[in-house]
Structures are given as structure tokens and as C-alpha cells.
N, C-alpha and C. Protein backbone atom coordinates (compact mmCIF):
# COMPACT_ATOMS: atom_id res chain seq x y z
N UNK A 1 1.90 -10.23 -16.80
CA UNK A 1 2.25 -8.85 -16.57
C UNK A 1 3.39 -8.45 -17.50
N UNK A 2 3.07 -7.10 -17.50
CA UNK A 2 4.63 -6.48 -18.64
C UNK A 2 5.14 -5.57 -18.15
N UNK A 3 6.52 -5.34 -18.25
CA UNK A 3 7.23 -4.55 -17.90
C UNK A 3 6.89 -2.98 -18.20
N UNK A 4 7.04 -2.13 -17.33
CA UNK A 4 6.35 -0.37 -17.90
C UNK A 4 7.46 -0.10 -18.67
N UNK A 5 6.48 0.72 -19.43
CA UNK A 5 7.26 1.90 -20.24
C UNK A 5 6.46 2.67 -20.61
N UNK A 6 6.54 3.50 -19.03
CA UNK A 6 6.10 5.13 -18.68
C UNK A 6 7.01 6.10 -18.15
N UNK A 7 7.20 7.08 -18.26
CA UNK A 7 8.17 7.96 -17.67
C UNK A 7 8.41 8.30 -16.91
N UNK A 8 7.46 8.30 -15.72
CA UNK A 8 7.80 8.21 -14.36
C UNK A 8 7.78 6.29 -13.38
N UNK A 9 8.11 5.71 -14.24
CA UNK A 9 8.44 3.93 -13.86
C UNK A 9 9.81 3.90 -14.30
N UNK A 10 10.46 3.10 -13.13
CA UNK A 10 12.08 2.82 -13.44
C UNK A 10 12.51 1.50 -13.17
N UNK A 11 13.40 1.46 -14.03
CA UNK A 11 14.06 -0.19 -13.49
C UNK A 11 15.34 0.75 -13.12
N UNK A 12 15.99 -0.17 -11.85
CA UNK A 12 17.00 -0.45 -10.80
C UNK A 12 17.56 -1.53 -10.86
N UNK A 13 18.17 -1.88 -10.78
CA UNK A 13 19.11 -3.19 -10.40
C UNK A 13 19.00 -4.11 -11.28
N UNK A 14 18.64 -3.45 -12.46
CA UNK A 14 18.10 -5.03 -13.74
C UNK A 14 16.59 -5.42 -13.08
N UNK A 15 15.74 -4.62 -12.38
CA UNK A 15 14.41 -5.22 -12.05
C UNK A 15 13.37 -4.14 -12.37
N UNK A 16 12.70 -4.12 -13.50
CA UNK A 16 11.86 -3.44 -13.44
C UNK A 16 10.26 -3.69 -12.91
N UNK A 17 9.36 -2.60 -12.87
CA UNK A 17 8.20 -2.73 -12.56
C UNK A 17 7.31 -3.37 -13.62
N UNK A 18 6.24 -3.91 -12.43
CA UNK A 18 5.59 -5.11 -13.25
C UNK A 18 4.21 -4.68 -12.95
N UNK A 19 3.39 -4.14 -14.25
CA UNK A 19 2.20 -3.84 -13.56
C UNK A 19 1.05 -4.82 -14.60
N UNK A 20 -0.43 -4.97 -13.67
CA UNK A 20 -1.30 -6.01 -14.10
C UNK A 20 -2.16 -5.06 -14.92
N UNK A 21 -3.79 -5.53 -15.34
CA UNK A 21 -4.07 -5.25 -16.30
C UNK A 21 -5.03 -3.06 -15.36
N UNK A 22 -5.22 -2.51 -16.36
CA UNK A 22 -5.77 -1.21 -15.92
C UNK A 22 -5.50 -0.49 -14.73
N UNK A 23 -3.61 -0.92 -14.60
CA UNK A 23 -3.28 -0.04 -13.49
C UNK A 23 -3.49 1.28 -14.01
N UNK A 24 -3.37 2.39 -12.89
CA UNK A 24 -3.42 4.04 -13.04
C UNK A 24 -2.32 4.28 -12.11
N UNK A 25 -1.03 5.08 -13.03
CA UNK A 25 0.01 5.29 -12.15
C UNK A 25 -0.20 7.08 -12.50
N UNK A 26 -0.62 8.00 -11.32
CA UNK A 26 -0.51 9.50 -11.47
C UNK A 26 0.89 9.82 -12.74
N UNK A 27 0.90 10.73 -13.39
CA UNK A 27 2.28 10.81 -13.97
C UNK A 27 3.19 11.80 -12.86
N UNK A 28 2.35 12.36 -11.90
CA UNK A 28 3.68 12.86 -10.71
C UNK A 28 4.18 11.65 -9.79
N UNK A 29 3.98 11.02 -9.84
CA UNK A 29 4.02 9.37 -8.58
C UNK A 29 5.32 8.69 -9.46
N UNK A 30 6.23 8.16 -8.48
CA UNK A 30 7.44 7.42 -8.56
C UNK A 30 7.09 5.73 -8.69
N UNK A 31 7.37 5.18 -9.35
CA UNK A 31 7.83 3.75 -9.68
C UNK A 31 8.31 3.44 -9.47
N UNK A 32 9.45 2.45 -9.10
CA UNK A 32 11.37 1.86 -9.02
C UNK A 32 11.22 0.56 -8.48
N UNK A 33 11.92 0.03 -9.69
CA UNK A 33 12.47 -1.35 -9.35
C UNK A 33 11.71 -2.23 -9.18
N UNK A 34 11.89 -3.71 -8.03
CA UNK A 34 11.17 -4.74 -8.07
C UNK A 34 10.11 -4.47 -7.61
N UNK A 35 9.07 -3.91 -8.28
CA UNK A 35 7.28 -3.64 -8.07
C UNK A 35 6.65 -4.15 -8.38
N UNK A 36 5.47 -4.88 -8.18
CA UNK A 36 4.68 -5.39 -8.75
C UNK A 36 3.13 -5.20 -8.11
N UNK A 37 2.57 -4.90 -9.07
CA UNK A 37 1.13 -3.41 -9.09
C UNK A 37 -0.16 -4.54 -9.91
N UNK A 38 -0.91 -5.25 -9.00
CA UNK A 38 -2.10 -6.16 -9.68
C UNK A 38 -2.96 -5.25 -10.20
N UNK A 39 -3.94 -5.79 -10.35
CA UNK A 39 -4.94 -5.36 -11.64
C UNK A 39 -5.45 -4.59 -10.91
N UNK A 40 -6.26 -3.40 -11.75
CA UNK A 40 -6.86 -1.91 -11.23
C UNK A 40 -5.84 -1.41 -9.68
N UNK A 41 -5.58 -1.47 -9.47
CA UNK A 41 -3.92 -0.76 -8.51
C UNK A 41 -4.09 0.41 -9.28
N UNK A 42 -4.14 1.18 -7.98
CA UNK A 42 -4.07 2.63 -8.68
C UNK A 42 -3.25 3.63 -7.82
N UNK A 43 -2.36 4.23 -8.11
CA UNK A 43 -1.13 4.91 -7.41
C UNK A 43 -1.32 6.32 -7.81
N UNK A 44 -1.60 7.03 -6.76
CA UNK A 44 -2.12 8.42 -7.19
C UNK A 44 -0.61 9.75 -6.75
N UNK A 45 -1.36 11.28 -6.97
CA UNK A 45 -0.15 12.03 -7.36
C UNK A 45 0.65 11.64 -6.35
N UNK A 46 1.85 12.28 -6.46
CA UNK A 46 3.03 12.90 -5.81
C UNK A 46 3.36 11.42 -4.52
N UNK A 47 2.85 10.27 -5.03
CA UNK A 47 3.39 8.98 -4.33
C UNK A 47 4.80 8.23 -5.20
N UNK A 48 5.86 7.47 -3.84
CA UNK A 48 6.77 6.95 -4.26
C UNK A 48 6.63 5.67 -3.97
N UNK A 49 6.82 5.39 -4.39
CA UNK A 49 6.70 3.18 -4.29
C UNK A 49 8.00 2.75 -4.88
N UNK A 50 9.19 2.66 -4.12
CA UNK A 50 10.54 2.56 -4.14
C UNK A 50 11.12 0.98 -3.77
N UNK A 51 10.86 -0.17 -5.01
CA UNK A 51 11.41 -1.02 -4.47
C UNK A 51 12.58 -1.11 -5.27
N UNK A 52 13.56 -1.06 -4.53
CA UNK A 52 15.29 -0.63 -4.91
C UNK A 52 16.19 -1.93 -4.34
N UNK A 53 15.96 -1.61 -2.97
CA UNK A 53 16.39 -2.75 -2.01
C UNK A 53 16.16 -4.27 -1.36
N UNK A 54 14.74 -4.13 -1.98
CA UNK A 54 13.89 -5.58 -1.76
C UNK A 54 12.67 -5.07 -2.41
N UNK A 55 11.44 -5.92 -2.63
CA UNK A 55 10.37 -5.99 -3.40
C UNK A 55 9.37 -5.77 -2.84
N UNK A 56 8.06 -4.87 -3.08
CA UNK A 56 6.99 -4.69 -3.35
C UNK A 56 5.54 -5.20 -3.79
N UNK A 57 4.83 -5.63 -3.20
CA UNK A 57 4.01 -6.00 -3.72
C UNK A 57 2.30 -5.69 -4.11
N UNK A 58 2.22 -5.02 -4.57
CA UNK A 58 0.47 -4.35 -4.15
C UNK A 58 -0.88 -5.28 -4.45
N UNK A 59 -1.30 -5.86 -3.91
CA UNK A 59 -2.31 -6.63 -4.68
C UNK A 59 -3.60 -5.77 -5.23
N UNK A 60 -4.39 -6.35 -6.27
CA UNK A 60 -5.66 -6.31 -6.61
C UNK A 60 -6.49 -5.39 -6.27
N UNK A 61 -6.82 -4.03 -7.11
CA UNK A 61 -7.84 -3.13 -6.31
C UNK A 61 -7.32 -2.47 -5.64
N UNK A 62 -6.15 -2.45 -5.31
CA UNK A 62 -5.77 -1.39 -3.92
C UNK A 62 -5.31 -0.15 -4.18
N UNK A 63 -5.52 1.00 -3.55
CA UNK A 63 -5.55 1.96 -4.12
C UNK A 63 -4.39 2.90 -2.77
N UNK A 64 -3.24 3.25 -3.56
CA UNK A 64 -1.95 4.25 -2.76
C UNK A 64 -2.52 5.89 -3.09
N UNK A 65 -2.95 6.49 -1.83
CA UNK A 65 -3.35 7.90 -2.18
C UNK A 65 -2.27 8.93 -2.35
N UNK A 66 -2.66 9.88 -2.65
CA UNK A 66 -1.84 11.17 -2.86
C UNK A 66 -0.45 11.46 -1.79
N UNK A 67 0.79 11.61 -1.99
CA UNK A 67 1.76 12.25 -1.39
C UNK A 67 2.10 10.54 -0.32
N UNK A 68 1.84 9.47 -0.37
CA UNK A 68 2.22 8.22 0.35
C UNK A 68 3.54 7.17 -0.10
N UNK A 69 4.46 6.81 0.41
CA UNK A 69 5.49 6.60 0.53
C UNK A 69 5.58 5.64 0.71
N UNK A 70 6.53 4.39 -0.19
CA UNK A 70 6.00 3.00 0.29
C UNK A 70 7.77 2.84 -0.25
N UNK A 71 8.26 1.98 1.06
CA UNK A 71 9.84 1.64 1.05
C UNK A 71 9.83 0.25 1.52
N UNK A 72 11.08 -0.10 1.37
CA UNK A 72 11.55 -1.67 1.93
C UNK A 72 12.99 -1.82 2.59
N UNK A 73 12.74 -3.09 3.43
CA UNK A 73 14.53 -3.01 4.25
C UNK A 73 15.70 -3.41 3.30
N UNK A 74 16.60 -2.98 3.31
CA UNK A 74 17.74 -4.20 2.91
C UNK A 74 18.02 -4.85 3.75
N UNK A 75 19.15 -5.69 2.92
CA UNK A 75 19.99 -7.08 3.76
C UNK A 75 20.74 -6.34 4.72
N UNK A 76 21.17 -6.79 5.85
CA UNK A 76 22.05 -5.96 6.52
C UNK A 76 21.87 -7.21 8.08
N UNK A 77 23.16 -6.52 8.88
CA UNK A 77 23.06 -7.16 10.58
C UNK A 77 22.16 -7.40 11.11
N UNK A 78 21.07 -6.57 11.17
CA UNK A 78 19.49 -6.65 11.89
C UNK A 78 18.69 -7.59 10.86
N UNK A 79 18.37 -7.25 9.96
CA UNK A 79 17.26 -8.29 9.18
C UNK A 79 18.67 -8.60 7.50
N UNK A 80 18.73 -10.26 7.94
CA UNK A 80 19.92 -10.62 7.02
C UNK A 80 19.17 -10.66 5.74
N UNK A 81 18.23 -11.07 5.47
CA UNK A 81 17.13 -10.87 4.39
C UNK A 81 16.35 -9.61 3.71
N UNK A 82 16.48 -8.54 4.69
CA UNK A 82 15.81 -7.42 4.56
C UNK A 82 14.38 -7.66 4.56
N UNK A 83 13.79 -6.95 4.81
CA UNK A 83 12.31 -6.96 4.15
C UNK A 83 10.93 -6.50 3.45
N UNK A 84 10.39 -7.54 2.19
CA UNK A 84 9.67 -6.79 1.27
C UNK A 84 8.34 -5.86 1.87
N UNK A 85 7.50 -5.31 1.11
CA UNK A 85 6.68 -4.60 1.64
C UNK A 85 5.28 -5.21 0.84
N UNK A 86 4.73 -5.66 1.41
CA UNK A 86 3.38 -6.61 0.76
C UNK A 86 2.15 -6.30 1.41
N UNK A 87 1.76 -5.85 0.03
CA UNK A 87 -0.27 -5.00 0.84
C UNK A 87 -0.99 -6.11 -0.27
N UNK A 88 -2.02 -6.46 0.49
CA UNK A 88 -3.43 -7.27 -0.06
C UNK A 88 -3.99 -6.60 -1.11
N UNK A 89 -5.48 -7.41 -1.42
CA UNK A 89 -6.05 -7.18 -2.48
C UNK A 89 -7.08 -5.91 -1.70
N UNK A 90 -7.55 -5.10 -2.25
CA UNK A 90 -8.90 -4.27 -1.53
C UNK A 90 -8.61 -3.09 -0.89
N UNK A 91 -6.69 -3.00 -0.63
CA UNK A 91 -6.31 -2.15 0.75
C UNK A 91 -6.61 -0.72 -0.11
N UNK A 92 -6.82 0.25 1.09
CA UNK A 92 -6.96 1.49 1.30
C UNK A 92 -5.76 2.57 2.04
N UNK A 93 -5.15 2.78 1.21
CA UNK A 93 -3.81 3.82 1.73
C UNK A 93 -4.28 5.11 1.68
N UNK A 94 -4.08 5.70 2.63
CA UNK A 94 -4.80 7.35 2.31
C UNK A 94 -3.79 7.93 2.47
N UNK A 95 -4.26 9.16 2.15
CA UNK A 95 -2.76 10.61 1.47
C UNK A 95 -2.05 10.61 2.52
N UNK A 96 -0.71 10.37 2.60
CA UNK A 96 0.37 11.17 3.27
C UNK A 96 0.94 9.86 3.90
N UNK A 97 0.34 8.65 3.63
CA UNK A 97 0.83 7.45 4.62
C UNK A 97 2.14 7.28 4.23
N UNK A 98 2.75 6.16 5.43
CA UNK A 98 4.37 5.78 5.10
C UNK A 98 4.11 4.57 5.65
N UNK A 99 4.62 3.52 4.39
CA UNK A 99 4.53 2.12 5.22
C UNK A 99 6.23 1.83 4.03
N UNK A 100 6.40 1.06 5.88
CA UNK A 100 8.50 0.63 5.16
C UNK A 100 8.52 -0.76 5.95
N UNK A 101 8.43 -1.67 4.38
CA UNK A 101 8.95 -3.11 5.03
C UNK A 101 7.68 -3.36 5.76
N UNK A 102 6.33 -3.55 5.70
CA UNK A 102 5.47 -4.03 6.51
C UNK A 102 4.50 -5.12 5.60
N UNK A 103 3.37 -6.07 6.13
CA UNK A 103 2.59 -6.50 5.89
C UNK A 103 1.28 -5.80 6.35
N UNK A 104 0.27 -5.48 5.14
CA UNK A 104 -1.16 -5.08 5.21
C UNK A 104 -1.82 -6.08 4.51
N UNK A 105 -2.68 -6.61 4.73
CA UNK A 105 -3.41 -7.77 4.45
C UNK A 105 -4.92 -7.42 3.65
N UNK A 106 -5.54 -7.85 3.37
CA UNK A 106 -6.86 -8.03 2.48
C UNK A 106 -7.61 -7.11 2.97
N UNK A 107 -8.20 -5.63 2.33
CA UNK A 107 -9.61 -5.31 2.87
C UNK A 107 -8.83 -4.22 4.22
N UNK A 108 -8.02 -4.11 4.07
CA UNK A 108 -7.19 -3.41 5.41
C UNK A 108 -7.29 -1.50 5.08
N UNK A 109 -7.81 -0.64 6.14
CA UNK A 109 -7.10 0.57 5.46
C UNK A 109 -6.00 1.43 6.86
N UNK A 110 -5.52 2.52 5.68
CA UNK A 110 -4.18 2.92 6.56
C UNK A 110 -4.71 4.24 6.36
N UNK A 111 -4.61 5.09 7.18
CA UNK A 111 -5.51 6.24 7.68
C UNK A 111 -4.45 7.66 7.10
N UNK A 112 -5.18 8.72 6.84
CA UNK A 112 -4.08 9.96 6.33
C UNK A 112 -2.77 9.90 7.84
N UNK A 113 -1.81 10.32 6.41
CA UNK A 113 -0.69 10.47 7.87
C UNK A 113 -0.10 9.29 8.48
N UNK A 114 -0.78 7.61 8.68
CA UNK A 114 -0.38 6.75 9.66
C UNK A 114 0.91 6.59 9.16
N UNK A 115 1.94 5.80 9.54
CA UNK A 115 3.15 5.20 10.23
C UNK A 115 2.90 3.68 10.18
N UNK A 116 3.26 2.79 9.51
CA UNK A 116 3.11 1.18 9.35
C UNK A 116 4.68 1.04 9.15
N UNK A 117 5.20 0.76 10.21
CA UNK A 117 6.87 0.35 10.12
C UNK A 117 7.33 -1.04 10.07
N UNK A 118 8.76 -1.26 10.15
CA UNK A 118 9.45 -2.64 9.36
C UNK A 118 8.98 -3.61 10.59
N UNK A 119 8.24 -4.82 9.68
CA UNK A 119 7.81 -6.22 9.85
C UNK A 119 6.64 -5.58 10.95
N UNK A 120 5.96 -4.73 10.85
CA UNK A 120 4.34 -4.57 11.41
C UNK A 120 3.19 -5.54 10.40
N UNK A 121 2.27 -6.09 10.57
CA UNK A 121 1.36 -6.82 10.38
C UNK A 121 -0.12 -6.21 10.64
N UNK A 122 -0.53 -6.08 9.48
CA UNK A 122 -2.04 -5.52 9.63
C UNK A 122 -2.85 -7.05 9.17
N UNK A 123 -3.20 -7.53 9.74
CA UNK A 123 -4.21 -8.63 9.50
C UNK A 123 -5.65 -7.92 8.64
N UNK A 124 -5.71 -8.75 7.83
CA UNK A 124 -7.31 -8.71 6.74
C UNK A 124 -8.23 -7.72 7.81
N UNK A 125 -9.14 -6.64 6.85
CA UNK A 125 -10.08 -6.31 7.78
C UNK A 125 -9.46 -5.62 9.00
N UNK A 126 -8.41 -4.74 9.04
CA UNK A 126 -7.98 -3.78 10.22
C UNK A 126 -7.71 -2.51 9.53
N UNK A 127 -8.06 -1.35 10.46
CA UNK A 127 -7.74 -0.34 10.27
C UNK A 127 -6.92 0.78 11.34
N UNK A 128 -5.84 1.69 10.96
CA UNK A 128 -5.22 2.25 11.49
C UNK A 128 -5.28 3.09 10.79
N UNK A 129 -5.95 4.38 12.37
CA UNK A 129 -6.34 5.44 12.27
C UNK A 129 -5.17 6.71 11.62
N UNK A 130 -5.65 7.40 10.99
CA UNK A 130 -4.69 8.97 10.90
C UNK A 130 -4.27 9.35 11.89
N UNK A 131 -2.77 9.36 11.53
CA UNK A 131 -1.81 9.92 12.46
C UNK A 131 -1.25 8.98 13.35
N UNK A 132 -1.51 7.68 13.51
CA UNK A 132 -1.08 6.40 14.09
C UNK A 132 0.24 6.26 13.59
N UNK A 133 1.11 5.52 14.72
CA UNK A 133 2.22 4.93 14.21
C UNK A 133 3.03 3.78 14.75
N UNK A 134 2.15 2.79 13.67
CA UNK A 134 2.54 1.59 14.06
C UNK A 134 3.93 0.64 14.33
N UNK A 135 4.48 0.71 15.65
CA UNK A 135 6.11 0.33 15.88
C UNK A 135 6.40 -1.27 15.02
N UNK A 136 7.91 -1.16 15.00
CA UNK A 136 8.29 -2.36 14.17
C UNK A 136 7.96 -3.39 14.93
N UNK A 137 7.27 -4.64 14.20
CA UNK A 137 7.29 -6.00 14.60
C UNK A 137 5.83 -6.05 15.08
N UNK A 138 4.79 -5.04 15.16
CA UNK A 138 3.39 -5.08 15.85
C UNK A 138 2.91 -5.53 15.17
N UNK A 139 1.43 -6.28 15.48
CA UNK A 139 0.80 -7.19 15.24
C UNK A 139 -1.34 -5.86 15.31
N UNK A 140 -1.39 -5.73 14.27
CA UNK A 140 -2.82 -5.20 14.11
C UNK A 140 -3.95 -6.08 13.93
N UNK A 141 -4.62 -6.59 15.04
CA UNK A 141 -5.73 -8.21 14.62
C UNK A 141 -7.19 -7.69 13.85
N UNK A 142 -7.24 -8.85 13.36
CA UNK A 142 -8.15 -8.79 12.30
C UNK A 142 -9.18 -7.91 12.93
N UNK A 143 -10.33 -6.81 12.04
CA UNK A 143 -11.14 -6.67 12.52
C UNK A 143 -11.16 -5.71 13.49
N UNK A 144 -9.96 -4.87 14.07
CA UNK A 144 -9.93 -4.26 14.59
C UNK A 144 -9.67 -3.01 14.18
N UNK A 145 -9.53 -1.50 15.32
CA UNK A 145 -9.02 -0.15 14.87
C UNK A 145 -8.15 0.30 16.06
N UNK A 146 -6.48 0.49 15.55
CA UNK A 146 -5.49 1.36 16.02
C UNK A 146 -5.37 2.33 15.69
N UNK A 147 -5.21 2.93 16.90
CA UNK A 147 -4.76 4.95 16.87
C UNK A 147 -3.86 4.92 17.90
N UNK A 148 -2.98 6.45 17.69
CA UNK A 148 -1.71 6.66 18.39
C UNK A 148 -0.65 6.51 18.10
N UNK A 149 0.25 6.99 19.12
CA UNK A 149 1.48 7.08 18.80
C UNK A 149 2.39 7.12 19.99
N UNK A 150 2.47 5.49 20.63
CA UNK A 150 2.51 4.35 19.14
C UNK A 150 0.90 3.96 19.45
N UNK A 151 0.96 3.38 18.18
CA UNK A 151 -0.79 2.51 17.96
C UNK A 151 -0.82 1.64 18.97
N UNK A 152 -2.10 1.96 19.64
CA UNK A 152 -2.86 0.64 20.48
C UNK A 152 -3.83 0.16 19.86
N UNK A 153 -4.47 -0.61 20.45
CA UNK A 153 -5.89 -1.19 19.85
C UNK A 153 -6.95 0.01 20.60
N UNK A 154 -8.01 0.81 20.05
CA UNK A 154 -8.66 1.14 20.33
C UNK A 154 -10.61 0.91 20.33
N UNK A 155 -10.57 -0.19 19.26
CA UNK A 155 -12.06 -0.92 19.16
C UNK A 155 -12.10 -2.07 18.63
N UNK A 156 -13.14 -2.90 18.38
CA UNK A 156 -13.10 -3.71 17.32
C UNK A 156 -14.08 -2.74 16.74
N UNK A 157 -14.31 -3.28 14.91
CA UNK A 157 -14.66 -2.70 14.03
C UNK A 157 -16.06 -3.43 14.02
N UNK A 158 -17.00 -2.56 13.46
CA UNK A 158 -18.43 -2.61 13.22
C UNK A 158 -18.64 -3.77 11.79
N UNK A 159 -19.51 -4.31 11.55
CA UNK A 159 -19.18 -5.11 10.16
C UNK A 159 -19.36 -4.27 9.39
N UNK A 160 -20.43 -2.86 9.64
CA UNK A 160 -20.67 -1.42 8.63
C UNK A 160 -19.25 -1.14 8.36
N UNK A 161 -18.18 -0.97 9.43
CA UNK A 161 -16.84 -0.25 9.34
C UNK A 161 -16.06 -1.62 8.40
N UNK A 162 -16.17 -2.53 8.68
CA UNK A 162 -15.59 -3.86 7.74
C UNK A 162 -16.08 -3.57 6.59
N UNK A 163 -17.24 -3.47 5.59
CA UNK A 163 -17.75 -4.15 4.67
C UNK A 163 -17.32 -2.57 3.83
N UNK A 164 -17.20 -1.46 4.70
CA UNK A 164 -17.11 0.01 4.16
C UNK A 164 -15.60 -0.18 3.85
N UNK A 165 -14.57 -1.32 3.77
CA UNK A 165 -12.76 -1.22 3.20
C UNK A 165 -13.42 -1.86 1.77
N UNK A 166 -14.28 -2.58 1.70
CA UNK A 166 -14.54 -3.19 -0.21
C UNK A 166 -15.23 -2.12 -0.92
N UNK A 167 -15.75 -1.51 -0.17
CA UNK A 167 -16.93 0.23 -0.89
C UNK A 167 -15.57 0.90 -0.85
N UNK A 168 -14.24 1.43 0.08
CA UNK A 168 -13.64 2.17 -0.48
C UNK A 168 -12.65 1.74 -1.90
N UNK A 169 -12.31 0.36 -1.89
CA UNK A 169 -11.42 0.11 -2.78
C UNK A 169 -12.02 0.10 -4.00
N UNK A 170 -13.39 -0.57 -4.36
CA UNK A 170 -14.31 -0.55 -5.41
C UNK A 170 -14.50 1.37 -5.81
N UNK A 171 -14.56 2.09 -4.97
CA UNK A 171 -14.65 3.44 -5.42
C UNK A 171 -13.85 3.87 -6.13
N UNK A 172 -12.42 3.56 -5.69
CA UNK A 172 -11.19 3.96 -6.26
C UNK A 172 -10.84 3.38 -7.52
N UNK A 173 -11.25 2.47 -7.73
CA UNK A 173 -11.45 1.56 -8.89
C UNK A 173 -12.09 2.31 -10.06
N UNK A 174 -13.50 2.99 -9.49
CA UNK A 174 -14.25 3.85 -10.84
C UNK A 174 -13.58 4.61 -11.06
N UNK A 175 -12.92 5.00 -9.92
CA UNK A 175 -12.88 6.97 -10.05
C UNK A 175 -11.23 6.73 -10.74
N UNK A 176 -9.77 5.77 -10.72
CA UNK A 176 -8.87 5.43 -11.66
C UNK A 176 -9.35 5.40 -13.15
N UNK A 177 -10.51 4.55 -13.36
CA UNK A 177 -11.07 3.69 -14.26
C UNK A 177 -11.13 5.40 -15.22
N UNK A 178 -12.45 6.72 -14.41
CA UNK A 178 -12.41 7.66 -15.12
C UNK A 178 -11.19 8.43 -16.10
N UNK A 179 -10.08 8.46 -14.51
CA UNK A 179 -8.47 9.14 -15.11
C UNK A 179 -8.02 7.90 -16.10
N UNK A 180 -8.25 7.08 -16.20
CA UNK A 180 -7.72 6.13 -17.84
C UNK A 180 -8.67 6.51 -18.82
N UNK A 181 -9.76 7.25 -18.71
CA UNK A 181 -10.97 7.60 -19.90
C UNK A 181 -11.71 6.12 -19.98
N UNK A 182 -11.22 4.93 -19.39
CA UNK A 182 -12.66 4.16 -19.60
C UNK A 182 -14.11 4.38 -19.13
N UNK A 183 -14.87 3.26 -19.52
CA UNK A 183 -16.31 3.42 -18.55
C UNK A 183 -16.39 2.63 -18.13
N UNK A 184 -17.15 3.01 -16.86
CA UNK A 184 -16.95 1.96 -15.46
C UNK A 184 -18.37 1.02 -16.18
């Protein structure tokens, strides 16, 4: 990976962003600091992905939608470590989400609007519905779907509703792939 040098990507603290091969960063969307953005990662408009205070991680394919907000804890009394914010390969963030300091796992999506707060856990294959808001320290099991506020478990997921998080991330993939002018 190489360090950006785009105009809306920043280094902070002596750490700049680290992105893999055919990322798509919107040029309205924020960058900062210890980031690191795997291959086809695609970060769309008016999103901030702010790792300032601790690190970031996006894996492989995953796609941050329009106007979504992605933060981390610092060191401090409550968490002496702070904590990073680490999404899987495949994930699905839709417009308006806020995830601070959480784990989302492989194949996972986060619904317009949801709430994924510090040290929540989305296990591979879960989804949380729009407008959900997942409290600190919760646990989302594999395979399942949370809604509310705060999120409960409300189903397990269909393997149609499972196999439909690799059809959304693969979509997002062409449709980046277009805004870089390649061909899919």
C-alpha cells in the first residue's frame, strides 16, 4: 500500500492514510490519519473516516455510503487503549450510518441511519436494520437481523438475505470501478 496524495486525504499525527489497489475515495468524503482502505474500498460523497485518535480499518470490497461517519475511541479512564474501528471484507455501510470504535465483520451490512457504537460486534453475515442503534459492548450473532432503538435481535436471516451482503458489495465494486473510468 501507498500513502495518498489526494486532496481530500490527510495525515495527522505523522500517520497517514493507506489505501490498497482501485480504491474510490468521493472527492467530497474526508480521509485522516491512521486509515487503512483494502482493495476496491470505496468511500462515497460527503463521508468522514476520521482516524485521528486510534486506527481504522476497512477491509476488501467494502463499500462506506454517502453522508456516513466512521470515528474511533481514544486512550483515556474508561478504555486505557481506546478503540480502533475495524469492518471486514464484503461490508455494506449505507448512507447516513455512524459506526465509533466498533467491530463489523465479513459480509455484514449496516442499514441507512443505523448507530454501531464503541466495542459493539457485528459477527460475519449480520445485519442491522435502518435506524437501529446498536449500544456499546453488544454482541450482533452471526446470521442474524437487529432493529431498534436500542437494537434487539429481530430474525435470523434467510441464506437469500445472507448471500444478497456479497451481491451488494460486488455491485459497489462495478458501479466505483465506473466513477474511476475503468471497465468492469
Amino acid at each position: 500500500m501507498k500513502p495518498a496524495k489526494h486532496k481530500n486525504i490527510y495525515r495527522f499525527m505523522e500517520r497517514s492514510p493507506q489505501l490498497g489497489k482501485r480504491v474510490y475515495i468521493d472527492p467530497t468524503a474526508c480521509v485522516t490519519g491512521a486509515v487503512t482502505l483494502g482493495d476496491d474500498v470505496s468511500i462515497w460523497p460527503m463521508t468522514v473516516v476520521r482516524g485521528d485518535v486510534n486506527f481504522i480499518s476497512i477491509g476488501a470490497r467494502s463499500n462506506i455510503q454517502d453522508g456516513s461517519i466512521l470515528h474511533v475511541t481514544h486512550e483515556g479512564p474508561w478504555q486505557p487503549d481506546g478503540l480502533p474501528l475495524l469492518i471486514g471484507d464484503d461490508v455494506t455501510v449505507a448512507h447516513g450510518a455512524i459506526l465509533h470504535a466498533c467491530t463489523i465483520g465479513d459480509r455484514c451490512m449496516v442499514g441507512m441511519g443505523a448507530i454501531v457504537m464503541d466495542g459493539a460486534v457485528m459477527e460475519p453475515d449480520s445485519l442491522v436494520a435502518g435506524g437501529a442503534v446498536v449500544p456499546p459492548g453488544k454482541v450482533v450473532k452471526s446470521g442474524t437481523l437487529w432493529r431498534g432503538n436500542p437494537a434487539r435481535y429481530a430474525r435470523d436471516l434467510s441464506e437469500r438475505e445472507i448471500s444478497n451482503q456479497a451481491y451488494n458489495a460486488a455491485h459497489y465494486v462495478r458501479l466505483k470501478d465506473l466513477y474511476l473510468g475503468e471497465r468492469c
